[in-house]
Protein backbone atom coordinates (compact mmCIF):
# COMPACT_ATOMS: atom_id res chain seq x y z
CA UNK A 1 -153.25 71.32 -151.46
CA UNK A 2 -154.21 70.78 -147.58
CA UNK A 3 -151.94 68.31 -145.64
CA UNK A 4 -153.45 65.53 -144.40
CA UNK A 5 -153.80 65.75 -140.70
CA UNK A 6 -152.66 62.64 -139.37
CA UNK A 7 -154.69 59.76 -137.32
CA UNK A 8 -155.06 58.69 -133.81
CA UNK A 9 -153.29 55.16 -135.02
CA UNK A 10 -150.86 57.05 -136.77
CA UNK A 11 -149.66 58.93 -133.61
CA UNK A 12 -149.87 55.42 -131.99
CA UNK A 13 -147.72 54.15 -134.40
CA UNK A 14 -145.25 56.43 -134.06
CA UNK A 15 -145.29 56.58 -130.01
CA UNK A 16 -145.36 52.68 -129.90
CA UNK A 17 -141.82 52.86 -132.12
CA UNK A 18 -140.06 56.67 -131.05
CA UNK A 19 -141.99 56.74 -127.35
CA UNK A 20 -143.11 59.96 -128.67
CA UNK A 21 -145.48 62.15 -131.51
CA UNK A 22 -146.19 65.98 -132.17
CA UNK A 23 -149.71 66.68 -132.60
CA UNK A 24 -149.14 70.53 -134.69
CA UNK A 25 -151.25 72.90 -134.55
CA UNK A 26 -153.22 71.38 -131.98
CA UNK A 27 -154.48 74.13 -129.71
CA UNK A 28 -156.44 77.20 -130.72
CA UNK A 29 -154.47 80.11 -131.11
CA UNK A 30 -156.68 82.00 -128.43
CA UNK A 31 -156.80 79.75 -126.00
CA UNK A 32 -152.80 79.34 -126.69
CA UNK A 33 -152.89 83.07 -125.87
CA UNK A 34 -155.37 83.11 -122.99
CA UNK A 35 -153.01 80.36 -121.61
CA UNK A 36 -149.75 82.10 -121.51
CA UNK A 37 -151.29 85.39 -120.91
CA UNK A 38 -152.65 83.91 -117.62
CA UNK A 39 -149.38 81.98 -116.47
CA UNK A 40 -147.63 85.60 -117.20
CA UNK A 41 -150.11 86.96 -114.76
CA UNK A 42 -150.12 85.05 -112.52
CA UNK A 43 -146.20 84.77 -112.44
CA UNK A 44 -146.59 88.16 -111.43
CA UNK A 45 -149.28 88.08 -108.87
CA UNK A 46 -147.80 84.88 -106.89
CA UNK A 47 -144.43 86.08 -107.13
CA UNK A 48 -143.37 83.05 -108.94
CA UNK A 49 -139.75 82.75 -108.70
CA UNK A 50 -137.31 80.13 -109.87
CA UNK A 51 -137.09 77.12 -106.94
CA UNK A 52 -133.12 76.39 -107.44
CA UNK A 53 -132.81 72.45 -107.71
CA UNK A 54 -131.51 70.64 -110.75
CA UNK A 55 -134.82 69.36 -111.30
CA UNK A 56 -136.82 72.79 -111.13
CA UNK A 57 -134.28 74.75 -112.68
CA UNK A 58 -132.45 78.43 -111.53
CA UNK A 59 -134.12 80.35 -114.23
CA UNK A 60 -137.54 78.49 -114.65
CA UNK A 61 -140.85 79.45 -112.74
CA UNK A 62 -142.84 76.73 -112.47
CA UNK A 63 -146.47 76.43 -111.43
CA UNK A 64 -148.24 73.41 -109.85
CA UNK A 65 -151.81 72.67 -109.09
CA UNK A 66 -153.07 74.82 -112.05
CA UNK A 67 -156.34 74.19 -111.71
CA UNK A 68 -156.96 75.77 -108.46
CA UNK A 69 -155.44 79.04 -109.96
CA UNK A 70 -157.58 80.23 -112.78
CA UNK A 71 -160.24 78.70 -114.80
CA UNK A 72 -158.70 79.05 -117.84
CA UNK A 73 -156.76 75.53 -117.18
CA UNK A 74 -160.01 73.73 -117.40
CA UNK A 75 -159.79 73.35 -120.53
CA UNK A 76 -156.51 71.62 -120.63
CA UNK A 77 -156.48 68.24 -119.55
CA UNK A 78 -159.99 67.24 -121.78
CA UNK A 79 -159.22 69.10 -124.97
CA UNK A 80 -160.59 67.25 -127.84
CA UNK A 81 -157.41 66.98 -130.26
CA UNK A 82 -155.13 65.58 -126.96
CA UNK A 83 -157.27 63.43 -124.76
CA UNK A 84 -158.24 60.90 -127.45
CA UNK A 85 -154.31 60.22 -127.96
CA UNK A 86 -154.01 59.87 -124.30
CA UNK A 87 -157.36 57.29 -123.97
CA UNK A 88 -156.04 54.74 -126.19
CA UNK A 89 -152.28 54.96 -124.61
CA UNK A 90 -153.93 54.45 -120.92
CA UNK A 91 -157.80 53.90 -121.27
CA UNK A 92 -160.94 56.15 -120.41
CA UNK A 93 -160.33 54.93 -117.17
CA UNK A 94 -157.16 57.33 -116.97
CA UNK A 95 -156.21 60.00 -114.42
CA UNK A 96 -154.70 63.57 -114.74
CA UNK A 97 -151.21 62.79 -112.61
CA UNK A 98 -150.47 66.57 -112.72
CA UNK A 99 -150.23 70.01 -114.30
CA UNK A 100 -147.29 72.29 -114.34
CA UNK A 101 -147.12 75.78 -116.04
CA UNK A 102 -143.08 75.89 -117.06
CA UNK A 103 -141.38 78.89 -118.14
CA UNK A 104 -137.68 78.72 -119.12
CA UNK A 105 -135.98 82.21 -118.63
CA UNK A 106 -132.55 82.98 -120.14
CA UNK A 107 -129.36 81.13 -118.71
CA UNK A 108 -131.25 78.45 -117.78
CA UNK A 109 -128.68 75.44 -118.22
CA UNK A 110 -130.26 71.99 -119.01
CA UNK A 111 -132.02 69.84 -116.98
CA UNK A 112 -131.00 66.22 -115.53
CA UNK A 113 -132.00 63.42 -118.69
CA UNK A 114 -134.63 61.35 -116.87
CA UNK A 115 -138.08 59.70 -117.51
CA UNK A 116 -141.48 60.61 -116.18
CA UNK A 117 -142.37 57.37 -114.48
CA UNK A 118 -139.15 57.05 -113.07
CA UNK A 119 -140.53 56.41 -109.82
CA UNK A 120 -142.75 53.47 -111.10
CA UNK A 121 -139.85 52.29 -113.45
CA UNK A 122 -137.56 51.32 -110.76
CA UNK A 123 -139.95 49.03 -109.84
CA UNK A 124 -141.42 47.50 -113.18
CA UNK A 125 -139.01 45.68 -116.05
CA UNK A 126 -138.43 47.81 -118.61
CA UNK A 127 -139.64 48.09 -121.39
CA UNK A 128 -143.18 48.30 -119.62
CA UNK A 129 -146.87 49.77 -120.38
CA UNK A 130 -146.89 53.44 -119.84
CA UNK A 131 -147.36 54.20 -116.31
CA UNK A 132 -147.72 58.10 -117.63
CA UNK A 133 -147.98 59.39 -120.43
CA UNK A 134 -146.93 63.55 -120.75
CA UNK A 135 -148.48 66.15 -123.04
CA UNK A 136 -146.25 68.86 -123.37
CA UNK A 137 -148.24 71.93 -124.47
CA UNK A 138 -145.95 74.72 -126.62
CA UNK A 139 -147.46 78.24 -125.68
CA UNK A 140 -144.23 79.47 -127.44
CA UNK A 141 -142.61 78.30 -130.06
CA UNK A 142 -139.53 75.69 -128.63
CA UNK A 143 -136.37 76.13 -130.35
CA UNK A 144 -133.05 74.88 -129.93
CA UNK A 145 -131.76 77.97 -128.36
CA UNK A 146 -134.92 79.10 -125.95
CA UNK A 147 -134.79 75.66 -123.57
CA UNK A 148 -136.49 73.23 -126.56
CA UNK A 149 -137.07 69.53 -124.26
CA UNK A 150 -133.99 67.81 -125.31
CA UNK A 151 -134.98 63.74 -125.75
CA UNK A 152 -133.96 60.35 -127.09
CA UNK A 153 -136.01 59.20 -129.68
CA UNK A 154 -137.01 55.32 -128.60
CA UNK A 155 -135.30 55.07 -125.46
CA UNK A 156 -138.99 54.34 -124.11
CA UNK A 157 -137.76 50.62 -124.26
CA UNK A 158 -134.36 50.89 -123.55
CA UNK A 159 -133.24 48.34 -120.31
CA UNK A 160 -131.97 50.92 -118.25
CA UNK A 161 -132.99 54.24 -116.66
CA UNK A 162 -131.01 57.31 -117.44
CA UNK A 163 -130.00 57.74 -113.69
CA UNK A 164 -128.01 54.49 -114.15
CA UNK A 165 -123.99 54.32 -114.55
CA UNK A 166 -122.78 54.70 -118.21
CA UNK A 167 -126.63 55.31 -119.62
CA UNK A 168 -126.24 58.26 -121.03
CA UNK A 169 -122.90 57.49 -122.60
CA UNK A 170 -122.82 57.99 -126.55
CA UNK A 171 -126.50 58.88 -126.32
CA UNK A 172 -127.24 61.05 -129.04
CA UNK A 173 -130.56 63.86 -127.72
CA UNK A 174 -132.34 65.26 -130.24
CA UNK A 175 -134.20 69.23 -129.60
CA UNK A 176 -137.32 69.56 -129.53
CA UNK A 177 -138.98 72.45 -131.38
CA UNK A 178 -142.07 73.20 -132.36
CA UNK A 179 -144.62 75.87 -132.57
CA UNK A 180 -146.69 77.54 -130.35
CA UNK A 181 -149.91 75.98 -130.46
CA UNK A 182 -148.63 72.49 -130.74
CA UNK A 183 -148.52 69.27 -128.14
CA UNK A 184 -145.88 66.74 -127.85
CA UNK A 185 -147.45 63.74 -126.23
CA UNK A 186 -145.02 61.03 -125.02
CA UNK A 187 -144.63 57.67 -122.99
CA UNK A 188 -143.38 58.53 -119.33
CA UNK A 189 -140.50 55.93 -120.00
CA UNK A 190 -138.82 58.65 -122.94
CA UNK A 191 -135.50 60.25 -121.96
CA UNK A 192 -136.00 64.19 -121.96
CA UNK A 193 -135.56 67.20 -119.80
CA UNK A 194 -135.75 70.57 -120.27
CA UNK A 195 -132.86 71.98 -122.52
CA UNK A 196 -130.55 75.48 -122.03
CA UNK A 197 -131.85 78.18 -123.00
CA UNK A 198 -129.20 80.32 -124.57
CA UNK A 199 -130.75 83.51 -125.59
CA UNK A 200 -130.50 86.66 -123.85
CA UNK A 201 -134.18 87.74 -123.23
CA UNK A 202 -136.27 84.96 -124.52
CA UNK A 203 -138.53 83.11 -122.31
CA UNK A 204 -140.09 79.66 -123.52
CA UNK A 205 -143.44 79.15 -121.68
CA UNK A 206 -145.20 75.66 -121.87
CA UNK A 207 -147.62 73.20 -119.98
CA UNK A 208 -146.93 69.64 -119.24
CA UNK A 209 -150.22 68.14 -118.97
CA UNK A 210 -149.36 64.47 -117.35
CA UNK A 211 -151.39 61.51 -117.05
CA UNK A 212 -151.80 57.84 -115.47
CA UNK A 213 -153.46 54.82 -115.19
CA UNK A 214 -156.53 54.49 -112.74
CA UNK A 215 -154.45 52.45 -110.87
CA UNK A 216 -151.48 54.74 -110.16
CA UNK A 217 -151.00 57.51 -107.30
CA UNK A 218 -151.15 60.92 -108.82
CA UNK A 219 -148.15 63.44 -108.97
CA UNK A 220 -150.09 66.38 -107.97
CA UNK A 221 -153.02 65.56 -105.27
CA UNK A 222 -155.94 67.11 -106.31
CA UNK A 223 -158.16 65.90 -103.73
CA UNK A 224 -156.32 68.47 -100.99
CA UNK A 225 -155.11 70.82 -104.00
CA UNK A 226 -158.14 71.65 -105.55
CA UNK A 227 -160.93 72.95 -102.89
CA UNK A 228 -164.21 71.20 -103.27
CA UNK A 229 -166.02 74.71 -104.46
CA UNK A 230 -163.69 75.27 -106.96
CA UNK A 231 -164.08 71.57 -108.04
CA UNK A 232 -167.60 71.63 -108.10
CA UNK A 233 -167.33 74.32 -110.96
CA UNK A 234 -165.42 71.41 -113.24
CA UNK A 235 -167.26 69.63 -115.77
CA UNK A 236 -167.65 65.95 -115.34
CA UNK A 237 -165.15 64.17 -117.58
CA UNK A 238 -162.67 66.41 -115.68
CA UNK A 239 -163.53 65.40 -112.24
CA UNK A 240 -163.43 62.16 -113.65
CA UNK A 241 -159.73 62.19 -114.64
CA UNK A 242 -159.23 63.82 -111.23
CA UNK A 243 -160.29 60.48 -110.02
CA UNK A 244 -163.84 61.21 -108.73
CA UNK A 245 -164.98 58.21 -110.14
CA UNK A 246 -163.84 54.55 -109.36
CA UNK A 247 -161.46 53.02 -111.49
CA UNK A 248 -163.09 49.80 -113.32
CA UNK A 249 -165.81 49.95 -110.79
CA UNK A 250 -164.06 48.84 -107.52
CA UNK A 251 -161.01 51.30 -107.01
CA UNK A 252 -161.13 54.38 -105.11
CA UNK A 253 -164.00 54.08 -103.17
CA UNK A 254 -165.33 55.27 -99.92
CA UNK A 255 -167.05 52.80 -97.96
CA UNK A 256 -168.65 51.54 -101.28
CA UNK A 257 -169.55 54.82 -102.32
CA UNK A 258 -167.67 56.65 -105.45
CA UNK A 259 -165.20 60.21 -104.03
CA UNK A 260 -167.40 62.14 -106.32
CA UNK A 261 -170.91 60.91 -104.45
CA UNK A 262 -168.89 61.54 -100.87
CA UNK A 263 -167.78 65.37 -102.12
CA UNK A 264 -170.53 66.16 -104.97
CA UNK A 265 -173.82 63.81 -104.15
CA UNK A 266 -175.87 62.23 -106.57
CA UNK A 267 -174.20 64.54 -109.19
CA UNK A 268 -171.16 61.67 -109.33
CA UNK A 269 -172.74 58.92 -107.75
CA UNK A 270 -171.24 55.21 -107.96
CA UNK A 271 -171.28 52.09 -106.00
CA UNK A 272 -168.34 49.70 -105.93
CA UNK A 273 -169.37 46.31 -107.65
CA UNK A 274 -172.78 47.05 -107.70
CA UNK A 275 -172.89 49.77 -110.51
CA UNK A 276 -170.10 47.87 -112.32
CA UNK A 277 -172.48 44.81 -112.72
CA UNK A 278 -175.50 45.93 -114.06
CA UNK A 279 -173.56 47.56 -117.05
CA UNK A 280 -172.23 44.12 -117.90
CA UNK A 281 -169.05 44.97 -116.84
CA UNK A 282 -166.20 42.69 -115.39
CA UNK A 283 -164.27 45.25 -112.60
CA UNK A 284 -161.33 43.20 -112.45
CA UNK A 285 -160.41 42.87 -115.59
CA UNK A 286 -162.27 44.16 -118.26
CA UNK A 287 -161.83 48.09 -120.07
CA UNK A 288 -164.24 51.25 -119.17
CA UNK A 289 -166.82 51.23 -121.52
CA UNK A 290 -168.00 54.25 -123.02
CA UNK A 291 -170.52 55.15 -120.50
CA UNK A 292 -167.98 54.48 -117.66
């Protein structure tokens, strides 16, 4: 008997209550393969070595800025079976905040216990609206013992920040494991980081794939990251989420005119107000429609 795959408003559900869902079996197993075959390369080509802070890790190479690398990444942030999930958290209207290729190497001890939107939440009351929401791409299978994210199941609304005095103190984590192939997609305000990984010559290679509002600065800058030839070879919806366009009409813009139109001409044209308008739309308050 085939399991019912579950629906967008069930992974809502479950996000709105535990901060955070699994979609399984998610990814294509080739393009799961292609993905880690190329972060293995290019580990190897760019010398990738660990960067020695608490956040980074002393046995983790990380990546940034992935889409300038190879174009193999492209196909990341606007898969079909993850950026639905994502749309209805945020709205169409979202951004990609960053993407970071992280491979956890043996010995790695575990990381700090922090939130995504950390920066944002010491600013905001919590509990708040996501401010980013994470997709955490498996391109090996996460276990308890290979550096599996270690989180806390619903402390998306807790009061406090994990940084604070006393948070974490008879916090219970729970491991995260799950197979290669699968995406855990959580609220930027859920407790995790990166657990130990315990084996002896294991490696646990994944992809967070982070997102925010239209409104918020991006992690990663892709407008100085990403060179305008190599963006030019994106599709639309990605340059999009790159923030090409102008957020509910008005935001973003260059002298009136959308980024896109300024880098890419008529290809990604967009006036401020103007364009906004005649689709009926209200910039200042109302959602992206479809053809946004």
């Amino acid at each position: 008997m085939t399991q019912a795959v579950p629906a967008i408003s069930d992974h809502l559900a479950r996000i709105d209550v535990e901060g955070y869902t699994i979609l399984e079996g998610a990814i294509e197993p080739d393009l799961v393969d292609e993905l880690r075959e190329t972060i293995r390369r290019l580990e190897r080509e760019l010398h990738v070595e660990p960067k020695g802070t608490s956040a980074e890790g002393h046995a983790t190479r990380r990546m940034y800025n992935l889409l300038a690398k190879d174009p193999a990444f492209q196909a990341m942030p606007v898969h079909p079976n993850v950026l639905p999930v994502v749309e209805r958290l945020l709205d169409r209207g979202c951004l990609l905040s960053g993407m970071t290729a992280i491979d956890i190497g043996p010995g790695e001890t575990a990381q700090p216990m922090h939130g995504d939107d950390i920066v944002m939440s010491r600013h905001l009351q919590r509990p708040h609206a996501p401010m980013m929401v994470t997709t955490m791409w498996a391109l090996d299978d996460f276990t308890a013992e290979n550096g599996g994210t270690q989180f806390v199941p619903g402390s998306h609304v807790f009061p406090r920040t994990p940084d604070e005095p006393g948070a974490l103190d008879g916090i219970e984590t729970r491991p995260l494991e799950m197979a290669a192939g699968s995406v855990m997609v959580f609220h930027g305000s859920l407790w995790h980081g990166g657990g130990s990984n315990t084996t002896s010559d294991e490696w646990r290679c994944g992809v967070n794939v982070q997102y925010c509002p239209g409104f918020v600065r991006q992690q990663q800058n892709p407008y100085l990251g990403v060179p305008p030839e190599v963006a030019a070879t994106f599709s639309d919806r990605l340059l999009e989420l790159l923030g090409y366009r102008l957020y509910k009409g008005i935001m973003g813009h260059v002298d009136g005119a959308s980024p896109g139109e300024v880098v890419f001409g008529a290809r990604m044209a967009e006036t401020a107000y103007r364009d906004s308008e005649q689709r009926g739309s209200r910039p200042m308050t109302g959602d992206l429609g479809a053809d946004a």
